[in-house]
Protein backbone atom coordinates (compact mmCIF):
# COMPACT_ATOMS: atom_id res chain seq x y z
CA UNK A 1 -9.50 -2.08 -23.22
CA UNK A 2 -10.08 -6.03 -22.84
CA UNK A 3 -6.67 -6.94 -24.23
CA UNK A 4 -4.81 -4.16 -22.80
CA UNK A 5 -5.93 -5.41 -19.24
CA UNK A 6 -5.39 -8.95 -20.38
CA UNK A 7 -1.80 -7.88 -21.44
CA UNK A 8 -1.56 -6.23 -17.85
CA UNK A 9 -2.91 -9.12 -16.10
CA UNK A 10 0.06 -11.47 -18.03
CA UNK A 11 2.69 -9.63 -16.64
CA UNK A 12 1.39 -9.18 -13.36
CA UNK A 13 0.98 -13.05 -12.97
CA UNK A 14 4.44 -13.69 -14.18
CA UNK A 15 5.45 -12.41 -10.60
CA UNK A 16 3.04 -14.72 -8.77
CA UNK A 17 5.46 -17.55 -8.03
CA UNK A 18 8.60 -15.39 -7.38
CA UNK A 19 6.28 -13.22 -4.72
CA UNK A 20 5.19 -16.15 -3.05
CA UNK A 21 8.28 -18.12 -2.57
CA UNK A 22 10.13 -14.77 -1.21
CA UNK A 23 6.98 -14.42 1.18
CA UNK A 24 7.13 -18.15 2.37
CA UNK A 25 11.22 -17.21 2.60
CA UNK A 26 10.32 -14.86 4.60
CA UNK A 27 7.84 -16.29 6.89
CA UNK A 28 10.04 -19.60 7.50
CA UNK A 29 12.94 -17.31 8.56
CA UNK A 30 11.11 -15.35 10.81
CA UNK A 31 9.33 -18.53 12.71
CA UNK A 32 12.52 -20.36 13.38
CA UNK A 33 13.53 -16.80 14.97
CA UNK A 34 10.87 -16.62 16.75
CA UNK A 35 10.16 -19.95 18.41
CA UNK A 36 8.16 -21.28 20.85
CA UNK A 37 5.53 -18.85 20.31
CA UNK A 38 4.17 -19.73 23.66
CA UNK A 39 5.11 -17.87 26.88
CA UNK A 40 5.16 -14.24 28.87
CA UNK A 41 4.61 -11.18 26.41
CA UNK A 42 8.18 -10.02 27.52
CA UNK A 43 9.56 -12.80 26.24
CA UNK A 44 7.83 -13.04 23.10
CA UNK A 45 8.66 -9.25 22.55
CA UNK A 46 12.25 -10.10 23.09
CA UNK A 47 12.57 -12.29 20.11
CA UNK A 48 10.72 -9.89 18.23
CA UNK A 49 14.09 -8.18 16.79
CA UNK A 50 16.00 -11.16 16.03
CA UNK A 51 13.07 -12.71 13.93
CA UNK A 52 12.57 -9.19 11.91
CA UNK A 53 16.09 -9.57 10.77
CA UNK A 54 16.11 -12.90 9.95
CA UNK A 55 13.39 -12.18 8.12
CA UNK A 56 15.20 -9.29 6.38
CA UNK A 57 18.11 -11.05 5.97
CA UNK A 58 16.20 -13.10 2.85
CA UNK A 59 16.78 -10.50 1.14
CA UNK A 60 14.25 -8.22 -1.24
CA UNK A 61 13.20 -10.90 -3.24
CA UNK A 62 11.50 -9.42 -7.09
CA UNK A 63 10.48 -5.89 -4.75
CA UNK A 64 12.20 -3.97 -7.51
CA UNK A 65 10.93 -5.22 -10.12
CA UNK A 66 7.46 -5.30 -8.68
CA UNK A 67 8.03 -1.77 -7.23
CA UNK A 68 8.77 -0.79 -11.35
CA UNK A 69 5.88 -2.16 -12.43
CA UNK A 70 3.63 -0.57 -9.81
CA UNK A 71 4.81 2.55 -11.19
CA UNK A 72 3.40 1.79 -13.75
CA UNK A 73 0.37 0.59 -13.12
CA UNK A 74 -0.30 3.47 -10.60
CA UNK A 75 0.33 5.87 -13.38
CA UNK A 76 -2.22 4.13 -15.48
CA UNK A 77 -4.86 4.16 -12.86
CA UNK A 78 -4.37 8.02 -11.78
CA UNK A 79 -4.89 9.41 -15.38
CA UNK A 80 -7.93 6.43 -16.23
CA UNK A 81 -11.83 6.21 -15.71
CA UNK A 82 -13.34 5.28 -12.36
CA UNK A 83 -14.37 2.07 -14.70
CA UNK A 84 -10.98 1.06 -15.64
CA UNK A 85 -9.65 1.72 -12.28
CA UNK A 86 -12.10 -0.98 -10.90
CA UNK A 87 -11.29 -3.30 -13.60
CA UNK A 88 -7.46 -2.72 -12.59
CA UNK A 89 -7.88 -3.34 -8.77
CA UNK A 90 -9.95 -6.31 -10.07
CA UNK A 91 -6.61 -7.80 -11.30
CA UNK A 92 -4.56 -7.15 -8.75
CA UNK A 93 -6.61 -8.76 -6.28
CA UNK A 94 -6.61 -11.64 -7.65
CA UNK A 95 -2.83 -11.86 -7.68
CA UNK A 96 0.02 -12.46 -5.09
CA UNK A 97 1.45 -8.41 -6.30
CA UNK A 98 -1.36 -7.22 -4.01
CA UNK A 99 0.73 -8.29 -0.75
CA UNK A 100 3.47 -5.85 -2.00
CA UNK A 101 0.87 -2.36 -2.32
CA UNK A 102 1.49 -1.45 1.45
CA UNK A 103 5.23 -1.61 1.03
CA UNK A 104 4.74 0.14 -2.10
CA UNK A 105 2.99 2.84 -0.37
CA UNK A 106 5.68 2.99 2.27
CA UNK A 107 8.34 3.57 -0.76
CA UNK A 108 6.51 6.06 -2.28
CA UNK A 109 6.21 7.95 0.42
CA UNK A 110 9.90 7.67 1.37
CA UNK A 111 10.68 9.37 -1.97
CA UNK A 112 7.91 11.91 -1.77
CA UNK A 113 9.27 13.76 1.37
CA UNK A 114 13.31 13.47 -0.25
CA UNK A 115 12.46 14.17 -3.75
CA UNK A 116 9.43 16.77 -3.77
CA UNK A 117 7.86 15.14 -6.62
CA UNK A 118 4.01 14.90 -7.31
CA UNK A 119 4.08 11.98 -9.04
CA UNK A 120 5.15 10.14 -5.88
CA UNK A 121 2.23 11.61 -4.16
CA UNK A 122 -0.35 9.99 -6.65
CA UNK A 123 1.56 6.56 -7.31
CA UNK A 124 0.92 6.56 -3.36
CA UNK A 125 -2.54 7.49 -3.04
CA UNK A 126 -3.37 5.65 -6.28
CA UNK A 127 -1.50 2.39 -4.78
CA UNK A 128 -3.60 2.47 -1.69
CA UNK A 129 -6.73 3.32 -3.71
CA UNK A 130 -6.26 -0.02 -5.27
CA UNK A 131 -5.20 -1.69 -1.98
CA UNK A 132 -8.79 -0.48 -1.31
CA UNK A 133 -8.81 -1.39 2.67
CA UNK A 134 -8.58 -5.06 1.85
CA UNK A 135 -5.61 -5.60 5.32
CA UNK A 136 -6.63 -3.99 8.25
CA UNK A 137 -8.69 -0.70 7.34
CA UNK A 138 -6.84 0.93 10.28
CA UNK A 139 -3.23 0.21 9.01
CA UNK A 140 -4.22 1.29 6.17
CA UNK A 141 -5.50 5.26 7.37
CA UNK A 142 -1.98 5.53 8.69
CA UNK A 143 -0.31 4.74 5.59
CA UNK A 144 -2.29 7.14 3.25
CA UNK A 145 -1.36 9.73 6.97
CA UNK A 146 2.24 8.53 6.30
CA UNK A 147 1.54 10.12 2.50
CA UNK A 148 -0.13 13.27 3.88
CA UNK A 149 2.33 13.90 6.17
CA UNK A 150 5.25 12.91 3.43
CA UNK A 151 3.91 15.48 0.84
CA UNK A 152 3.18 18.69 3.40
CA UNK A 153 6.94 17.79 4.53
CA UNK A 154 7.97 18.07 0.51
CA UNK A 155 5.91 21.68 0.36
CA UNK A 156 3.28 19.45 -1.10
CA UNK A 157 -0.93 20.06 -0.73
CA UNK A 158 -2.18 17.19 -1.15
CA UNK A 159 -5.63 17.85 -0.47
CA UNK A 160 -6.64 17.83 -4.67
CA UNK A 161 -4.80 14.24 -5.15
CA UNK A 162 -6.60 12.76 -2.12
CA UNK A 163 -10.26 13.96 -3.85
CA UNK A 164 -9.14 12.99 -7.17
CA UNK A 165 -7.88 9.76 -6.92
CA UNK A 166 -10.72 9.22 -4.35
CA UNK A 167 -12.94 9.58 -7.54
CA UNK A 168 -11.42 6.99 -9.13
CA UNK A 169 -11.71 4.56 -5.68
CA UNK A 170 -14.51 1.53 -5.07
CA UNK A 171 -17.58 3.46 -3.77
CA UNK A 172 -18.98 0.63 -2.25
CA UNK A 173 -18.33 -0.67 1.40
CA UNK A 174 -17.01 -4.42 2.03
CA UNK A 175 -16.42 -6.87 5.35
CA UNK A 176 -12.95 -5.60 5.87
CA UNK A 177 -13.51 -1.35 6.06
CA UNK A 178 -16.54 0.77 7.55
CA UNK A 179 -16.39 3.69 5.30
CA UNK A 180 -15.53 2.41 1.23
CA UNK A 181 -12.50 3.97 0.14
CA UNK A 182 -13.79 6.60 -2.06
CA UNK A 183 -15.26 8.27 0.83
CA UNK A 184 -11.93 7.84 3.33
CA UNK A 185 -9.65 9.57 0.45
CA UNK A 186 -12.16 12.27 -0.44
CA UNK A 187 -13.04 12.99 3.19
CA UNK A 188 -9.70 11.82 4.53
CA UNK A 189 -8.93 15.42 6.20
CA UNK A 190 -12.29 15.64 7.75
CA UNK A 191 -11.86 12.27 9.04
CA UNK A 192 -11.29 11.72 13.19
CA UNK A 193 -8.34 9.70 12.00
CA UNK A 194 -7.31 13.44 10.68
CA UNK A 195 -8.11 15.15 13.85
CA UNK A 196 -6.27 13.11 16.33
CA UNK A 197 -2.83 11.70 14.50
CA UNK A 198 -2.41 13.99 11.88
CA UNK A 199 -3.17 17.63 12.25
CA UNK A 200 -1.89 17.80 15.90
CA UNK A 201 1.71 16.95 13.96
CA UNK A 202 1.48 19.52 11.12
CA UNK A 203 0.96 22.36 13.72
């Protein structure tokens, strides 16, 4: 098990430098859009559009190739132990791939609700398992209700992959979330999150 996560954690580094020089790309793009940063909120909305496409317009850097080996890694983590799984979101945290898992998420869900395949469904929820809350817990809920809402649009339950891969989550709490992340997927339809963004829309 050692070397196999040693092996994962090579190739996962090898995308460390091309991640964060796409990032800074994008970053410097969207600043020179968007100065001054100082002024009314109308004004600062306005140049809102203009510096989201520069910042598109730098193109989609190694998201492919990350987005493949995600796949992958996702894949591993759904079928593994809950001990492997932590050793796996131990390795991703401690690279630069970890500031592609919401986008990930995003693109899984995408092909959930056009393709009607499962497997989407997990690599999302197992994606955002390993995100683990780590941005802003709150962004985070409406991803996995972008998922939820994704696979009941594909004819999809996905009420047995939310408690199953929450199995497989961190069961302990941290700075950045109030409820660890085992608990959120298990519990995620009993949630208020639940109550007041997602089940008024699936009625």
């Amino acid at each position: 098990m050692t070397e196999d996560i040693a092996s994962l954690e090579t190739r996962i580094a090898a995308f460390d430098g091309p991640i964060r020089r796409w990032q800074d790309a994008r970053e410097r793009a969207f600043s020179a859009k968007f100065r001054p940063k100082e002024g009314k909120l109308s004004t600062l909305m306005s140049r809102m559009p203009p510096a989201a496409a520069a910042a598109a317009g730098v193109g989609s850097g190694p998201t492919e190739q990350v987005f493949a080996l995600l796949d992958e890694i996702c894949d591993q983590y759904a079928g593994a132990d809950p001990q492997r799984c932590a050793l796996i979101r131990g390795v991703v945290h401690e690279h630069e791939l970890r500031r592609l898992l919401d986008e990930y998420v995003g693109h899984c869900a995408r092909l959930l609700e056009k393709g009607n395949r499962a497997e989407w469904l997990d690599r999302a929820l197992a994606a955002a398992s390993i995100d683990d809350q780590r941005r802003d817990y709150r962004d985070w809920l409406m991803s996995v209700g972008d998922v939820y809402l994704a696979a009941r649009a594909a004819g999809l339950d996905p009420t047995a992959a939310l408690k199953r891969i929450g199995a497989l989550s961190n069961a302990e709490g941290h700075p950045a979330t109030p409820t660890p992340t085992r608990v959120a997927l298990e519990r995620f339809e009993q949630s208020a999150y639940f109550a007041t963004s997602i089940l008024p829309r699936l009625r």
